[in-house]
N, C-alpha and C. Protein backbone atom coordinates (compact mmCIF):
# COMPACT_ATOMS: atom_id res chain seq x y z
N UNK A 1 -38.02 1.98 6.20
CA UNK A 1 -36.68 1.83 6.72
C UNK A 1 -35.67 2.06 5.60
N UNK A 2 -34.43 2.69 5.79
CA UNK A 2 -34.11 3.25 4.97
C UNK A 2 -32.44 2.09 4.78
N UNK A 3 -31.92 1.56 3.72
CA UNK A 3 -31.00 0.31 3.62
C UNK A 3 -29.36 1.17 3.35
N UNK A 4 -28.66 1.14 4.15
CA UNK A 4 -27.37 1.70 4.01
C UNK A 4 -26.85 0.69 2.89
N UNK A 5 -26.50 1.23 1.75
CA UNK A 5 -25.34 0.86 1.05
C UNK A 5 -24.25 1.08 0.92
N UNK A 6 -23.32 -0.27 0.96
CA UNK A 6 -22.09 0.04 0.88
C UNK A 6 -20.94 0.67 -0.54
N UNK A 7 -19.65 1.49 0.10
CA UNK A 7 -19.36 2.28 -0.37
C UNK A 7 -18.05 1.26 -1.65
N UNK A 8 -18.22 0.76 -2.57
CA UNK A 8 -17.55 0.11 -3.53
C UNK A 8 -16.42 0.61 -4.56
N UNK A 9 -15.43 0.40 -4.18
CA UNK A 9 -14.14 0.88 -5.41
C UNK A 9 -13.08 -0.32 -5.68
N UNK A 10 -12.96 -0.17 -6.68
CA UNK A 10 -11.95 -1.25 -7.30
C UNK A 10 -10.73 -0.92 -6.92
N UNK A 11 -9.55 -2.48 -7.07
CA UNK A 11 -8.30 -1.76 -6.50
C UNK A 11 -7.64 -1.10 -7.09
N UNK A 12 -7.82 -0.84 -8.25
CA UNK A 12 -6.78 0.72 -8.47
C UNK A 12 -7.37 1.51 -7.77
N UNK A 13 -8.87 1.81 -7.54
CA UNK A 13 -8.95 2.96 -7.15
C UNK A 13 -8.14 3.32 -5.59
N UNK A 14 -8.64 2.12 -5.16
CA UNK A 14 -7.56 1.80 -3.90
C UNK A 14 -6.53 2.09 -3.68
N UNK A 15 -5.45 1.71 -4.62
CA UNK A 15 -4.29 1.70 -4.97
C UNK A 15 -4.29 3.33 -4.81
N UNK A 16 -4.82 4.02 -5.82
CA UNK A 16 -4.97 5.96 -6.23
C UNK A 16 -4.96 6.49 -4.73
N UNK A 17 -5.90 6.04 -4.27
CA UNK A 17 -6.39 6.59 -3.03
C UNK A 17 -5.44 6.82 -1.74
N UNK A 18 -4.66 5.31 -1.65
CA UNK A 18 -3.51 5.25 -0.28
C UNK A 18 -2.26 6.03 -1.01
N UNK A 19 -2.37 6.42 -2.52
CA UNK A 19 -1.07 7.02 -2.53
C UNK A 19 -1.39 8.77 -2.50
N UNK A 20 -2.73 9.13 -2.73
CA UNK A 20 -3.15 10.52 -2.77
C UNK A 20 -3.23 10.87 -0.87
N UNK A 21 -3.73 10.10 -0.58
CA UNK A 21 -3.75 10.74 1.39
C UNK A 21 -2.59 11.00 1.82
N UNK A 22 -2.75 11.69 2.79
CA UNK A 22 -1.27 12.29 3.70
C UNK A 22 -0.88 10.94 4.85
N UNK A 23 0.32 10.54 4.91
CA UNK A 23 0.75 9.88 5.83
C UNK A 23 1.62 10.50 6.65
N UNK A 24 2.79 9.92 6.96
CA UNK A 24 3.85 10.39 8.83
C UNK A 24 3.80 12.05 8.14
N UNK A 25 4.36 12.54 7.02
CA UNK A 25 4.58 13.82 6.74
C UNK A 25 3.37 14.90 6.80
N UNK A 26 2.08 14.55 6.81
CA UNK A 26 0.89 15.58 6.56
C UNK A 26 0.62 15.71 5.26
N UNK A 27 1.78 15.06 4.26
CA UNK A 27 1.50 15.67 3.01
C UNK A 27 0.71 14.90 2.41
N UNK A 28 -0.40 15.60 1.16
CA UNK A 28 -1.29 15.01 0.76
C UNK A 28 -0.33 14.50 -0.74
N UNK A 29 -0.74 13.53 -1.33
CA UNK A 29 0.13 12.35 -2.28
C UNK A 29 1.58 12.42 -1.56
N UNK A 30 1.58 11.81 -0.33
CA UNK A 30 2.94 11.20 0.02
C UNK A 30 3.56 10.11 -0.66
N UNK A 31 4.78 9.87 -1.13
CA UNK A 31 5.31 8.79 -1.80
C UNK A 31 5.23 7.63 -0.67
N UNK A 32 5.15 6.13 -1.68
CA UNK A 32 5.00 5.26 -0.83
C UNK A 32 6.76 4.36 -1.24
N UNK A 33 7.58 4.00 -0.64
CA UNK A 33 8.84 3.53 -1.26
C UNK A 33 8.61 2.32 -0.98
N UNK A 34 8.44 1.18 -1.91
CA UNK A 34 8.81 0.09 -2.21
C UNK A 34 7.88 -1.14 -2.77
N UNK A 35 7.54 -1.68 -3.57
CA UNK A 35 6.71 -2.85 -3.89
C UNK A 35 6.39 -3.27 -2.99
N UNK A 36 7.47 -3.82 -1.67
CA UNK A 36 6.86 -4.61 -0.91
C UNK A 36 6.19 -3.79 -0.12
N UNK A 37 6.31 -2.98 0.55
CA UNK A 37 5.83 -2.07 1.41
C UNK A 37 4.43 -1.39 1.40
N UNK A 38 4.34 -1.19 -0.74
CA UNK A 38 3.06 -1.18 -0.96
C UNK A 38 1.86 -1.87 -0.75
N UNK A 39 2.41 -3.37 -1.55
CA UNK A 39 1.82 -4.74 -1.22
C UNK A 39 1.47 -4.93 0.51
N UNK A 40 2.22 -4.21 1.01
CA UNK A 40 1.90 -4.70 3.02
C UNK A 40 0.61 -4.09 3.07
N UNK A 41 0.74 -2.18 2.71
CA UNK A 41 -0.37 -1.61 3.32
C UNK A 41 -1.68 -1.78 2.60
N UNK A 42 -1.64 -2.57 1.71
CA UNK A 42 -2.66 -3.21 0.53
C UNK A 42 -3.35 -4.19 1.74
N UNK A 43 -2.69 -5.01 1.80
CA UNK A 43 -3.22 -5.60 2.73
C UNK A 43 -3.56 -5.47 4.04
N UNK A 44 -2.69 -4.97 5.08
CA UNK A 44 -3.46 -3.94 6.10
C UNK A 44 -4.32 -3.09 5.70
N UNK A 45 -4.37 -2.51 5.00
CA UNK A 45 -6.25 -2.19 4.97
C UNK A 45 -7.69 -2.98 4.43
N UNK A 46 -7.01 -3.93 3.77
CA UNK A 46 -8.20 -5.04 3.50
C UNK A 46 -8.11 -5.63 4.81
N UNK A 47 -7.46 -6.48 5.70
CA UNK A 47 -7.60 -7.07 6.56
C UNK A 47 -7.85 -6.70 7.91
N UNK A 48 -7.01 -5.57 8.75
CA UNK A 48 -7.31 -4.24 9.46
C UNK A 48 -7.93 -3.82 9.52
N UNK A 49 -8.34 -3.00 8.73
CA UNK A 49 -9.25 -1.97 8.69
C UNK A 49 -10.67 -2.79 7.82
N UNK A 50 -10.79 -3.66 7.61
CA UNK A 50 -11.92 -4.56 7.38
C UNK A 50 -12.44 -3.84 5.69
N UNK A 51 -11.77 -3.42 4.96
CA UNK A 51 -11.93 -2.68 3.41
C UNK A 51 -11.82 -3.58 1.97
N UNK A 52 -11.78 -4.76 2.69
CA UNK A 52 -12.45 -6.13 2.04
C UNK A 52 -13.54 -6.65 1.37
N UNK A 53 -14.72 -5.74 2.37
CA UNK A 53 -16.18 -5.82 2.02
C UNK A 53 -16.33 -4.78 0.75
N UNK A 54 -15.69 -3.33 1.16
CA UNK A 54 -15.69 -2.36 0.11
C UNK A 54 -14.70 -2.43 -1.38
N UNK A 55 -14.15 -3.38 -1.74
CA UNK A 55 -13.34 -3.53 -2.68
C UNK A 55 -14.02 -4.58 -3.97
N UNK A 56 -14.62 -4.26 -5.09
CA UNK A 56 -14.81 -4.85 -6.24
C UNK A 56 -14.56 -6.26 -6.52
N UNK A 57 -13.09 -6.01 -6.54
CA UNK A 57 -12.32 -7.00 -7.12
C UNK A 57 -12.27 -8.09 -6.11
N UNK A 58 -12.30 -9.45 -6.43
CA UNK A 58 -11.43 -10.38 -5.46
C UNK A 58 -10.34 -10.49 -4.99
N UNK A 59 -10.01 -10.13 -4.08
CA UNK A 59 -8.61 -10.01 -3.69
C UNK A 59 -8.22 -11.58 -3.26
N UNK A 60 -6.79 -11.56 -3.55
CA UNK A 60 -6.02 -12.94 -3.54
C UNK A 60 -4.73 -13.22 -3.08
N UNK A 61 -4.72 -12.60 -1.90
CA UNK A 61 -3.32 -12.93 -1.25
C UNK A 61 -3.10 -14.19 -0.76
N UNK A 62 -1.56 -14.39 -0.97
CA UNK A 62 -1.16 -15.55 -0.78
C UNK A 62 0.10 -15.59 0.08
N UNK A 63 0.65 -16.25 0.57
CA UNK A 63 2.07 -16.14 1.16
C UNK A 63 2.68 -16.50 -0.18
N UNK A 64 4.81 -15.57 0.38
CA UNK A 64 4.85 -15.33 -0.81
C UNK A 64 6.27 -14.78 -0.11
N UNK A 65 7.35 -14.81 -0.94
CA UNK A 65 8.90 -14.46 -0.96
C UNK A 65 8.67 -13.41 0.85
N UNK A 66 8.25 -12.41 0.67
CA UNK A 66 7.97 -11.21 1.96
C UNK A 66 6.70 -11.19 2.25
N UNK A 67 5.96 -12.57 2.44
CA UNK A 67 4.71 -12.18 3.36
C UNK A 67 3.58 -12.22 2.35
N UNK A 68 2.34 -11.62 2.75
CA UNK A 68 1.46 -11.35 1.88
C UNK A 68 1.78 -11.29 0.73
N UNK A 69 1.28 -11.75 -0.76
CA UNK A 69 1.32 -10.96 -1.96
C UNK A 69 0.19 -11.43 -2.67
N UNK A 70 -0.38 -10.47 -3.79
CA UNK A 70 -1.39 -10.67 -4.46
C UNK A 70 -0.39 -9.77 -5.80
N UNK A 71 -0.59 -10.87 -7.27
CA UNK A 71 0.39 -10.63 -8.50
C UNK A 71 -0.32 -9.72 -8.36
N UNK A 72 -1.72 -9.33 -8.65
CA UNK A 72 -2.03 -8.53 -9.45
C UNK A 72 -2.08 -7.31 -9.12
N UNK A 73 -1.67 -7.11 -7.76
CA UNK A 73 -1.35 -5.40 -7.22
C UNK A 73 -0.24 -4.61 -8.56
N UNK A 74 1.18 -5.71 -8.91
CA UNK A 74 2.19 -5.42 -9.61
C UNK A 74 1.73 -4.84 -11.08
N UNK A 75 0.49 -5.98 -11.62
CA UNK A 75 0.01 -5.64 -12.98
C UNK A 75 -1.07 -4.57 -12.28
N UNK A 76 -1.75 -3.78 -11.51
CA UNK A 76 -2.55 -2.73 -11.52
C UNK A 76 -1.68 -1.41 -11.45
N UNK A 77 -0.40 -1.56 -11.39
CA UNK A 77 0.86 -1.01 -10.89
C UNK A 77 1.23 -0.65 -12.14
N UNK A 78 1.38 -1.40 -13.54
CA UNK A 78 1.76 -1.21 -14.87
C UNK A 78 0.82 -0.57 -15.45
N UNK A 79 -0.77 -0.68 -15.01
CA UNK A 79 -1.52 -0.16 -15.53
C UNK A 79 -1.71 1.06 -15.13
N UNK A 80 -2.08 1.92 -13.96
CA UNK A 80 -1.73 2.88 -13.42
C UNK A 80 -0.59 3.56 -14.44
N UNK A 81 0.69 3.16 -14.16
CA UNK A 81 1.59 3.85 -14.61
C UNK A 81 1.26 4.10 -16.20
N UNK A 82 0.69 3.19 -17.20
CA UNK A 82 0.77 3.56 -18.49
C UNK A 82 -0.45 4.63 -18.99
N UNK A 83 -1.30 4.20 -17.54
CA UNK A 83 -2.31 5.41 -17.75
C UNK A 83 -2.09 6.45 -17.38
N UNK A 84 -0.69 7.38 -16.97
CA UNK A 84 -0.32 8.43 -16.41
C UNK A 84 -0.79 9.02 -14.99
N UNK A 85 -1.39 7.50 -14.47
CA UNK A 85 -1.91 7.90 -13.53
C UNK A 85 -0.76 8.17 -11.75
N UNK A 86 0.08 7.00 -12.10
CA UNK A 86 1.43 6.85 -11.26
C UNK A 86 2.51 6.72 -11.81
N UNK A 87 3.36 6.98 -10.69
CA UNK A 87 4.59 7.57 -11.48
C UNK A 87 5.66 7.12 -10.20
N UNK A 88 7.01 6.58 -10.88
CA UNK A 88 8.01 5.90 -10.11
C UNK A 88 9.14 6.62 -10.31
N UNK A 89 9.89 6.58 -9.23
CA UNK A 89 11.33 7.43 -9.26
C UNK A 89 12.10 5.96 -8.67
N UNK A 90 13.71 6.17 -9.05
CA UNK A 90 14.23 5.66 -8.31
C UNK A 90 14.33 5.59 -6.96
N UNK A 91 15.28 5.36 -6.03
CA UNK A 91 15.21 5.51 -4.53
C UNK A 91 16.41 6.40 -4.16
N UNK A 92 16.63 6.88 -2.87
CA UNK A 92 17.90 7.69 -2.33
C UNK A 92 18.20 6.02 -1.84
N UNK A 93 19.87 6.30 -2.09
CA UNK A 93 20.54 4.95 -1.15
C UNK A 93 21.55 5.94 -0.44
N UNK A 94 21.25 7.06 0.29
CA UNK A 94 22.20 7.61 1.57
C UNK A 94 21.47 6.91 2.76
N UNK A 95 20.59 6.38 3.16
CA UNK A 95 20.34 6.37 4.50
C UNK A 95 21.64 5.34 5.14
N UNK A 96 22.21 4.93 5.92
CA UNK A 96 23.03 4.25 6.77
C UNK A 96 22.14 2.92 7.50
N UNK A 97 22.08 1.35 7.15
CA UNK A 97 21.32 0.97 7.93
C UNK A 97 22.11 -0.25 8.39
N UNK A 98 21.74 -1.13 9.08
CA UNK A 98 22.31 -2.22 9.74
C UNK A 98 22.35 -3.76 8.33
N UNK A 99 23.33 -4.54 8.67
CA UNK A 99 23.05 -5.69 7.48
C UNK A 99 22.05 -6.23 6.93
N UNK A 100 21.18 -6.60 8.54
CA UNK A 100 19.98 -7.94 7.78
C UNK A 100 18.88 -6.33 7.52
N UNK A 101 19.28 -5.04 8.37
CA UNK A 101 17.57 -4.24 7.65
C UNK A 101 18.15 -3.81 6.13
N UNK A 102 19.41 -3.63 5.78
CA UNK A 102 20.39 -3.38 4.45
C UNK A 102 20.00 -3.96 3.36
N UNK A 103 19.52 -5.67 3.58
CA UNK A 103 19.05 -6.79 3.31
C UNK A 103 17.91 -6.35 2.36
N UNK A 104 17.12 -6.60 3.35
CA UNK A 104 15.75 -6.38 3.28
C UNK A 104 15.35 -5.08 2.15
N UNK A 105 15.88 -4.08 3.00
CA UNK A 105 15.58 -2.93 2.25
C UNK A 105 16.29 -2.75 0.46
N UNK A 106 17.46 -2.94 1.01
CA UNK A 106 17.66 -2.70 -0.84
C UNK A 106 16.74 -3.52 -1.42
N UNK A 107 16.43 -4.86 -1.08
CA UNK A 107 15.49 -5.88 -2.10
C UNK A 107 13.94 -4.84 -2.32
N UNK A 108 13.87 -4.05 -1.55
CA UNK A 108 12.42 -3.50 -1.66
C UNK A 108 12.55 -2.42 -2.29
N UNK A 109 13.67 -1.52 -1.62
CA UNK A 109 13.87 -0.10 -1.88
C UNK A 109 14.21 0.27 -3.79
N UNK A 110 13.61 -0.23 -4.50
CA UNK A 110 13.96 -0.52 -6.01
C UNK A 110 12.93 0.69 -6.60
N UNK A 111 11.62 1.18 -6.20
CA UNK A 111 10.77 2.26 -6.72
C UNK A 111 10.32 2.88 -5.76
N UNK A 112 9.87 4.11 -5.89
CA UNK A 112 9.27 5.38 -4.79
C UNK A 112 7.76 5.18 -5.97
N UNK A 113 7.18 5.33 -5.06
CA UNK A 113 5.46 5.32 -5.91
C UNK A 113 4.69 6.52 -5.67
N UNK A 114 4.63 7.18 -6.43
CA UNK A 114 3.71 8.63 -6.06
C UNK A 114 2.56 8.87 -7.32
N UNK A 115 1.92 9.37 -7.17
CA UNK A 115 0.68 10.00 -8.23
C UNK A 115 1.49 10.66 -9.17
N UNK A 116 1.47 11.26 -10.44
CA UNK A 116 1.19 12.10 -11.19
C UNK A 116 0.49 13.28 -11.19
N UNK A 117 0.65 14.22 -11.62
CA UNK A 117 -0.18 15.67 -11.86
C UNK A 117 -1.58 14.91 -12.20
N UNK A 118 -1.87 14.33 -13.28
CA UNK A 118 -3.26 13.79 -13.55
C UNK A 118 -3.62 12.82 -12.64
N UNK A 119 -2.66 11.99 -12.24
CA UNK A 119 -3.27 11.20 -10.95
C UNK A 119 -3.80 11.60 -9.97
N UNK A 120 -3.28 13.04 -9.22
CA UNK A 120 -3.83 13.78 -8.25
C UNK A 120 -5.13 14.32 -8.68
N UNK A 121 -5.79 14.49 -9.94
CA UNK A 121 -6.49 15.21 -10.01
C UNK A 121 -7.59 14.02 -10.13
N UNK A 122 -7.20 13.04 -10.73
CA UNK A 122 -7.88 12.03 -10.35
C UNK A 122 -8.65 11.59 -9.18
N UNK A 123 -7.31 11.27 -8.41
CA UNK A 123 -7.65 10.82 -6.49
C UNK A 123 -8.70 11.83 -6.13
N UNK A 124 -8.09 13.26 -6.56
CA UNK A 124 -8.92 14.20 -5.60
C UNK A 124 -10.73 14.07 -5.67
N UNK A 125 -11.09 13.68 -7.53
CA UNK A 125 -12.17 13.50 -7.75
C UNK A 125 -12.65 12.35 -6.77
N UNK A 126 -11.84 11.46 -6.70
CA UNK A 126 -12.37 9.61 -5.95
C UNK A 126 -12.55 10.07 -4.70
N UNK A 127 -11.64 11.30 -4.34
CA UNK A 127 -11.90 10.78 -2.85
C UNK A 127 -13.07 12.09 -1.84
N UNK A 128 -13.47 12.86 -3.07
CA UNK A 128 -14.44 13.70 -2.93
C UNK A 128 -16.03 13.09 -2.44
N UNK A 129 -15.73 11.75 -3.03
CA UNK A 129 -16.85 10.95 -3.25
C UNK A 129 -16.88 9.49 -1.96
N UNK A 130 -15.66 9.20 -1.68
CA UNK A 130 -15.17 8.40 -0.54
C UNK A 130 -16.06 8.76 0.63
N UNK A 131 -16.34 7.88 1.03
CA UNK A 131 -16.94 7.86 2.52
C UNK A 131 -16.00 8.45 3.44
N UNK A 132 -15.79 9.68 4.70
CA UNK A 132 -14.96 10.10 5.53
C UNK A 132 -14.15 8.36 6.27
N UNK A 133 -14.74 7.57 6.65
CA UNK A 133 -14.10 6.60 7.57
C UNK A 133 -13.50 5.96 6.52
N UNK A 134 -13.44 5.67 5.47
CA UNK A 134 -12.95 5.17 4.42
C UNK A 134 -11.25 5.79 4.14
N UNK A 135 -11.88 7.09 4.44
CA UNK A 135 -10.39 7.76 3.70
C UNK A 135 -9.88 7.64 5.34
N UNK A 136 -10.08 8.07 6.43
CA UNK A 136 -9.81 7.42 7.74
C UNK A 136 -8.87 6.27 7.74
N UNK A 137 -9.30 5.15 7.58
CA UNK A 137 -8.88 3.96 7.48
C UNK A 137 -7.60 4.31 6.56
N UNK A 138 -7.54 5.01 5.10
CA UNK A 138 -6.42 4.81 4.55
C UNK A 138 -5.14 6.17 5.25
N UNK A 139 -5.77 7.07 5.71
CA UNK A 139 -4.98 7.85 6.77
C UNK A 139 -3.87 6.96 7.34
N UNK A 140 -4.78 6.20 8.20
CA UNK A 140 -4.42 5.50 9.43
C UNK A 140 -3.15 4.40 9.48
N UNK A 141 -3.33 3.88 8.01
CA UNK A 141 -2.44 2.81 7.24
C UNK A 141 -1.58 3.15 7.22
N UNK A 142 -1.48 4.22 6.85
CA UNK A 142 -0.49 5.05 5.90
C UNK A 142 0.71 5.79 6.53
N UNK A 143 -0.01 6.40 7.47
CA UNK A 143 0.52 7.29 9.21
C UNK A 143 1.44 6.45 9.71
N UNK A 144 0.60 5.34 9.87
CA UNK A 144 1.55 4.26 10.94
C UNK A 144 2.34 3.29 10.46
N UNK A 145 2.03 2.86 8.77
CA UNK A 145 2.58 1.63 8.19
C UNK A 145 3.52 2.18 7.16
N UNK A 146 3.61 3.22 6.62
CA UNK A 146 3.96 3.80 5.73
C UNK A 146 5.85 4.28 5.50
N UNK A 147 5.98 4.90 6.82
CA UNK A 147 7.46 5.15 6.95
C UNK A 147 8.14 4.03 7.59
N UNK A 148 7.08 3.28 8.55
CA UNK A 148 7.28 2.48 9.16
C UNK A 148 8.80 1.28 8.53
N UNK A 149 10.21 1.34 9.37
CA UNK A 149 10.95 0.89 8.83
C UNK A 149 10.88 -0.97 8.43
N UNK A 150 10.99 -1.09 7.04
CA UNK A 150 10.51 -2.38 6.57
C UNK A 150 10.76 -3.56 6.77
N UNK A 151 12.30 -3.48 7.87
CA UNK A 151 12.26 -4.96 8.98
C UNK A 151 10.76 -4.84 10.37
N UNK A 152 10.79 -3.55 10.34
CA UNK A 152 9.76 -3.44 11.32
C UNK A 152 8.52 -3.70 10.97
N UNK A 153 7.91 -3.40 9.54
CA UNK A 153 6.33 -4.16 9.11
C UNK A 153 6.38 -5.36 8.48
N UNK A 154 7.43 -6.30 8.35
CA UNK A 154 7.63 -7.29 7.95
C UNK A 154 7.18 -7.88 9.33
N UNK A 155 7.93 -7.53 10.18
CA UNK A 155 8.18 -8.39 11.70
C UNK A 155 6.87 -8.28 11.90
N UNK A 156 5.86 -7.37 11.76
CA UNK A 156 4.61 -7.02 12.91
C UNK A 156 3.44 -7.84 11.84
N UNK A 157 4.16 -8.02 10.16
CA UNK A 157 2.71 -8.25 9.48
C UNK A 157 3.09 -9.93 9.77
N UNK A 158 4.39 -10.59 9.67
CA UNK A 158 4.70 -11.83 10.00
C UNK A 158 3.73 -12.84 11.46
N UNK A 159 4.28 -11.38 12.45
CA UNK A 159 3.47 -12.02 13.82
C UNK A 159 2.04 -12.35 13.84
N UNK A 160 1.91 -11.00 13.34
CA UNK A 160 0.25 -11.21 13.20
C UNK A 160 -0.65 -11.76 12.20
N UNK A 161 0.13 -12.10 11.45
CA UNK A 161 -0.45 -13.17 10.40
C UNK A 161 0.15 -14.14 9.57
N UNK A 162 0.81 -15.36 10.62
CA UNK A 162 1.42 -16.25 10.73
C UNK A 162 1.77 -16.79 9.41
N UNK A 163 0.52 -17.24 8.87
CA UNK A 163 -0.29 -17.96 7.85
C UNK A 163 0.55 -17.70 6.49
N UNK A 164 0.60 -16.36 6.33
CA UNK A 164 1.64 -15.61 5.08
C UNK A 164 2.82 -15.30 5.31
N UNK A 165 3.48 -15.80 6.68
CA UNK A 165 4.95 -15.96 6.99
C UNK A 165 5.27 -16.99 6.43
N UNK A 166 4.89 -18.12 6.12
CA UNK A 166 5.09 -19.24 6.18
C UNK A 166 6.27 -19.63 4.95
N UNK A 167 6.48 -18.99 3.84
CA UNK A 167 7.40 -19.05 2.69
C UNK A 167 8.44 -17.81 2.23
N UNK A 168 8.42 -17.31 3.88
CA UNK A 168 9.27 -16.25 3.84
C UNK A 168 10.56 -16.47 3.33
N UNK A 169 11.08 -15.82 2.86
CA UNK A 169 13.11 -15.91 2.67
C UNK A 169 13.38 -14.49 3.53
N UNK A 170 13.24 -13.53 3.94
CA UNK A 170 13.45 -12.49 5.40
C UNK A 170 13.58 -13.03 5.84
N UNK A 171 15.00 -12.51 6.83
CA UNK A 171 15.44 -12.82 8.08
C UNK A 171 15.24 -12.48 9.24
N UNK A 172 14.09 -12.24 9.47
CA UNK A 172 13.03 -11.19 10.51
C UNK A 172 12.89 -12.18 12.23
């Protein structure tokens, strides 16, 4: 009988991975805009998409200012970046939005997160090697959670997981 083993990556690689796949645009390394936003789909795919079992590290989310947070996404975030692996731009502030999403968003809208030239070449190696439902799952995150406006995945990650609403300051 033959024993399926499971497919294991640490969270940077994680991290590499949801920012190298194509989300709402098709494009492959779509930017992801915002800490918090990052931190959400970090967690929708550990919890969602069940990528909990496949992740190294212990993950440690906690409720937290906007919901879910785990520090150490922020410090894998410094590390990444000093390894040339990611790379931050400021944000556009033309969009037009309402007060409390105005709110919200400027507090988040502070970095755009995208790969690097060497980061891509990186991902592309990781995800050569990725299980298809794996990179699936981070598709899927990404598609739907990704542009997704950030009073709107606050509200949906709040409902559905009460537990890490609980020390919110959002006005959701």
């Amino acid at each position: 009988m033959l024993s399926k083993t499971r497919f294991v990556i640490s969270k940077p690689q994680l991290i590499t991975l949801l920012l190298y796949v194509q989300g709402s645009t098709g494009q492959i390394g779509e930017e992801i805009v915002g800490k918090t936003r990052l931190m959400k789909l970090i967690f929708l795919l550990l919890k969602e998409m069940n990528l909990e079992q496949n992740i190294s590290d212990e993950t440690s989310f906690e409720p937290y200012k906007y919901g879910p947070f785990d520090s150490e996404v922020y410090d894998l975030i410094d590390a990444l970046s000093e390894l040339n692996v990611l790379g931050e731009n400021p944000p556009d502030r033309h969009a037009a939005k309402d007060d409390e999403e105005e709110e919200v968003e400027s507090y988040d809208a502070s970095t755009k997160f995208r790969l690097t030239d060497f980061g891509c070449l990186r991902a592309k190696e990781l995800i050569d090697k990725t299980p298809k439902e794996i990179v699936d799952k981070l598709v899927k995150v990404k598609t739907i959670y990704g542009r997704m406006p950030l009073v709107e995945l606050l509200h949906y990650v709040y409902n559905k997981y009460p537990d890490y609403a609980r020390l919110s300051e959002a006005n959701i």
